[in-house]
Protein backbone atom coordinates (compact mmCIF):
# COMPACT_ATOMS: atom_id res chain seq x y z
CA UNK A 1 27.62 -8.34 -38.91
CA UNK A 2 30.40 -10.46 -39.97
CA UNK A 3 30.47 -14.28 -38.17
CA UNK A 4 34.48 -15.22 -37.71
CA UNK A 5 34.55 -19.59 -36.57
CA UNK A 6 38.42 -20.02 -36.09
CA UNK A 7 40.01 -23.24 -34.60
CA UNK A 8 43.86 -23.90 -34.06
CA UNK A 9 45.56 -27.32 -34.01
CA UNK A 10 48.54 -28.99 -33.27
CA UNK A 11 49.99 -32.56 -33.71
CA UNK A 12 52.71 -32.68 -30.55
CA UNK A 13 52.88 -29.28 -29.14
CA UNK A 14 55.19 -28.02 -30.45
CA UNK A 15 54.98 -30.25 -33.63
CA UNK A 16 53.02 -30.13 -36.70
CA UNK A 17 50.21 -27.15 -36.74
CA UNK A 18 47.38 -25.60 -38.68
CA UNK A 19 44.36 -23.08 -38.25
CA UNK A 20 40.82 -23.34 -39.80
CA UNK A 21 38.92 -19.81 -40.21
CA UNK A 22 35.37 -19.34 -41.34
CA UNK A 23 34.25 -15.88 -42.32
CA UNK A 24 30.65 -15.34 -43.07
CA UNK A 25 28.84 -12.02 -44.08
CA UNK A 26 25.18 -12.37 -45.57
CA UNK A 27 25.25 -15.26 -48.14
CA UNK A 28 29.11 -15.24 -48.42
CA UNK A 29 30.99 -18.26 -46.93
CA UNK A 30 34.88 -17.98 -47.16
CA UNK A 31 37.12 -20.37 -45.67
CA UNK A 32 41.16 -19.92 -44.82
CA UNK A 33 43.37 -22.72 -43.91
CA UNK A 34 47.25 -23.65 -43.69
CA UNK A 35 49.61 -25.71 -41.83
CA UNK A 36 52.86 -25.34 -40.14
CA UNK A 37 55.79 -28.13 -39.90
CA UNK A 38 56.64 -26.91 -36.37
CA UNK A 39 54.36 -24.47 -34.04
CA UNK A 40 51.98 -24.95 -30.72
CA UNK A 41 48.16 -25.30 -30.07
CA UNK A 42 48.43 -21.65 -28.66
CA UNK A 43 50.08 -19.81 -31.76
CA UNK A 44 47.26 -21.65 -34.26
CA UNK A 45 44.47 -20.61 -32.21
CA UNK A 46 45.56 -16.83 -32.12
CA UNK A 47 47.02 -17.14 -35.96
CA UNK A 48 43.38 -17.85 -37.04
CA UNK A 49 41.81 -15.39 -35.36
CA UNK A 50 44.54 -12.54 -36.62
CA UNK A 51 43.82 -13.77 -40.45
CA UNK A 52 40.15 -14.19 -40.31
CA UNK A 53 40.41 -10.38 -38.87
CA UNK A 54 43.08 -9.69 -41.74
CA UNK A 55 40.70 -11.11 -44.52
CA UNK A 56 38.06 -8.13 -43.47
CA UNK A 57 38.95 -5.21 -45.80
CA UNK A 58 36.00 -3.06 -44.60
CA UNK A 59 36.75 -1.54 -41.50
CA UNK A 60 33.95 -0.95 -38.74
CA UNK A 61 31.72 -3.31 -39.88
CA UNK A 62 30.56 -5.43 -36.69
CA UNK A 63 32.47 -8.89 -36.36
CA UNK A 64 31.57 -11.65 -33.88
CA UNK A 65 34.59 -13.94 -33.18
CA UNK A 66 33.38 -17.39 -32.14
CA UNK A 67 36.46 -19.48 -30.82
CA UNK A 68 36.92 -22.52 -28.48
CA UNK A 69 40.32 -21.35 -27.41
CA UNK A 70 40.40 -20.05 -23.39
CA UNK A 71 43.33 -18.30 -24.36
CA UNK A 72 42.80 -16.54 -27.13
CA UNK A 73 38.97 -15.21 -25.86
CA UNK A 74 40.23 -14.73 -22.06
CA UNK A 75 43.01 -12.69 -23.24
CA UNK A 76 40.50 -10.15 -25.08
CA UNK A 77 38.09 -9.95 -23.20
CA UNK A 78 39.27 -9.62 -20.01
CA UNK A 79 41.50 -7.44 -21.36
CA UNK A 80 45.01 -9.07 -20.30
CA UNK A 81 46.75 -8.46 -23.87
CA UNK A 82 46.29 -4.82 -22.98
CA UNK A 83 48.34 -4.95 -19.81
CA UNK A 84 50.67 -7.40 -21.79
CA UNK A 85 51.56 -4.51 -24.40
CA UNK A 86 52.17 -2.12 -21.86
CA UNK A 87 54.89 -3.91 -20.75
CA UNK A 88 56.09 -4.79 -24.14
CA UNK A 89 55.29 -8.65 -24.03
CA UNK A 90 57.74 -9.31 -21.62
CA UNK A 91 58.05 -12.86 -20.76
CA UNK A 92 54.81 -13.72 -22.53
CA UNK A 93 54.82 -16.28 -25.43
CA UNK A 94 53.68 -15.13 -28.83
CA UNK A 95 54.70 -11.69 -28.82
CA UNK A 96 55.06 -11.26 -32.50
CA UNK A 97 51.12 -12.80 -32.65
CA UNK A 98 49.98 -10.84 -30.39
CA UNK A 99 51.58 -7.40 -31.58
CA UNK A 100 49.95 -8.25 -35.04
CA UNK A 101 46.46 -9.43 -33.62
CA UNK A 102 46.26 -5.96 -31.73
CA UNK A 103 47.28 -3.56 -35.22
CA UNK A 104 44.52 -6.10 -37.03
CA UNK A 105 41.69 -5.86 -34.50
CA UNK A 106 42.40 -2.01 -33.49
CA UNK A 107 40.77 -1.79 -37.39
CA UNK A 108 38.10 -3.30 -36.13
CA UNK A 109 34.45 -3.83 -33.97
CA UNK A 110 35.54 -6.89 -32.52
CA UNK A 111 33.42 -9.39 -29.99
CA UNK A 112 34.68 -12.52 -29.13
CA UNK A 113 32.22 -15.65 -27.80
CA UNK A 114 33.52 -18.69 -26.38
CA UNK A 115 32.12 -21.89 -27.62
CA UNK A 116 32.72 -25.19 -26.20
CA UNK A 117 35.16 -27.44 -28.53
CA UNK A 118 34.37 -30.92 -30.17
CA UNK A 119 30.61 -29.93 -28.71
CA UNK A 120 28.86 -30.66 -32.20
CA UNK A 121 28.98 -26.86 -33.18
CA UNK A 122 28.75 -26.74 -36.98
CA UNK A 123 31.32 -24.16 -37.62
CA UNK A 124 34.04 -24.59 -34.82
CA UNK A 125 33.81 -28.74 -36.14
CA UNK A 126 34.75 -27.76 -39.57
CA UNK A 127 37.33 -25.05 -38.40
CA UNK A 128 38.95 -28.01 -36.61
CA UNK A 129 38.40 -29.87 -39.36
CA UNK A 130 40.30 -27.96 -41.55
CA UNK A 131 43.02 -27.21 -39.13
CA UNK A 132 43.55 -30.98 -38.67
CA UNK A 133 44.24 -31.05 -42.46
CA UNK A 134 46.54 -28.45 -42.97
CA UNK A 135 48.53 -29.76 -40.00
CA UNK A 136 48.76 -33.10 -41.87
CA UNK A 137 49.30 -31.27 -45.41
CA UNK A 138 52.95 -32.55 -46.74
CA UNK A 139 53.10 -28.52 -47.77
CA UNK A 140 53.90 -26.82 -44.67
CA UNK A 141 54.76 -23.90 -44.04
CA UNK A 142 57.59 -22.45 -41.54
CA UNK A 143 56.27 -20.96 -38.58
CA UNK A 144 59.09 -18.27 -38.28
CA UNK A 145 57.96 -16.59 -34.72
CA UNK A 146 57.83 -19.91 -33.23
CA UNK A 147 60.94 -21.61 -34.80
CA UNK A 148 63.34 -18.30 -34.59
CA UNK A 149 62.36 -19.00 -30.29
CA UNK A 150 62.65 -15.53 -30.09
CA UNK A 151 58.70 -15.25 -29.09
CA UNK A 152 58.88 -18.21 -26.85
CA UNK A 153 60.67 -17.20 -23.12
CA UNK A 154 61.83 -19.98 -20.92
């Protein structure tokens, strides 16, 4: 089984964003990290998920998302995103995330745990650690889907 820690972060919201992702499978430890000059909370919590899941080249192989994002696990689980696609994403924020989370973890075994943020958990502290960096990085990236508004209604 393959552990996935992921933790999104944003300076202002929308300012300054980055995600942290942890993959581990046996011995291997591989972290994933970068930072955007203009995004939300929201799109870095679901962006780390979707790469930490893109960064697992073998499909089928069991993968255990741990997140501290309500958002990200509620949508998932209780199976909301489905319902979302149906209707094509309308009026929901993140559409182009979410249409590339879904191709990304249809590959996939995916579970997703909740754990409770800033709660001394190992993993999730240095995913937030490393989010909190890349949001602060002078290199950042742009956050197309967010800036273009077109994935943003209201």
């Amino acid at each position: 089984m393959i552990e996935l820690y992921t933790d999104g972060a944003s300076r202002g919201n929308p300012g300054p964003g980055g995600y942290g992702t942890i993959l581990r499978w046996k011995h291997h430890v591989k972290e994933i990290t970068a930072g955007y000059r203009k995004t939300t909370n929201n799109r870095m919590e679901l962006l780390a998920v979707i790469v930490g899941l893109e960064a697992v080249t073998k499909p089928g192989i069991p993968i255990t998302v741990f997140s501290d994002s309500k958002y990200v696990v509620d949508a998932v689980e209780k199976r909301w995103v489905f319902g979302w696609q149906k209707k094509g994403f309308k009026g929901k924020a993140n559409a182009d995330l979410w249409s590339r989370f879904l191709r990304i973890y249809a590959k996939h075994n995916v579970k997703f745990v909740w754990v409770k943020g800033h709660a001394g958990h190992p993993e999730n502290e240095r995913c937030d650690e490393l989010a909190v960096a890349s949001a602060l990085s002078p290199h950042l990236l742009i956050d197309e889907g967010f800036e273009s508004g077109i994935n943003n209604p209201g």
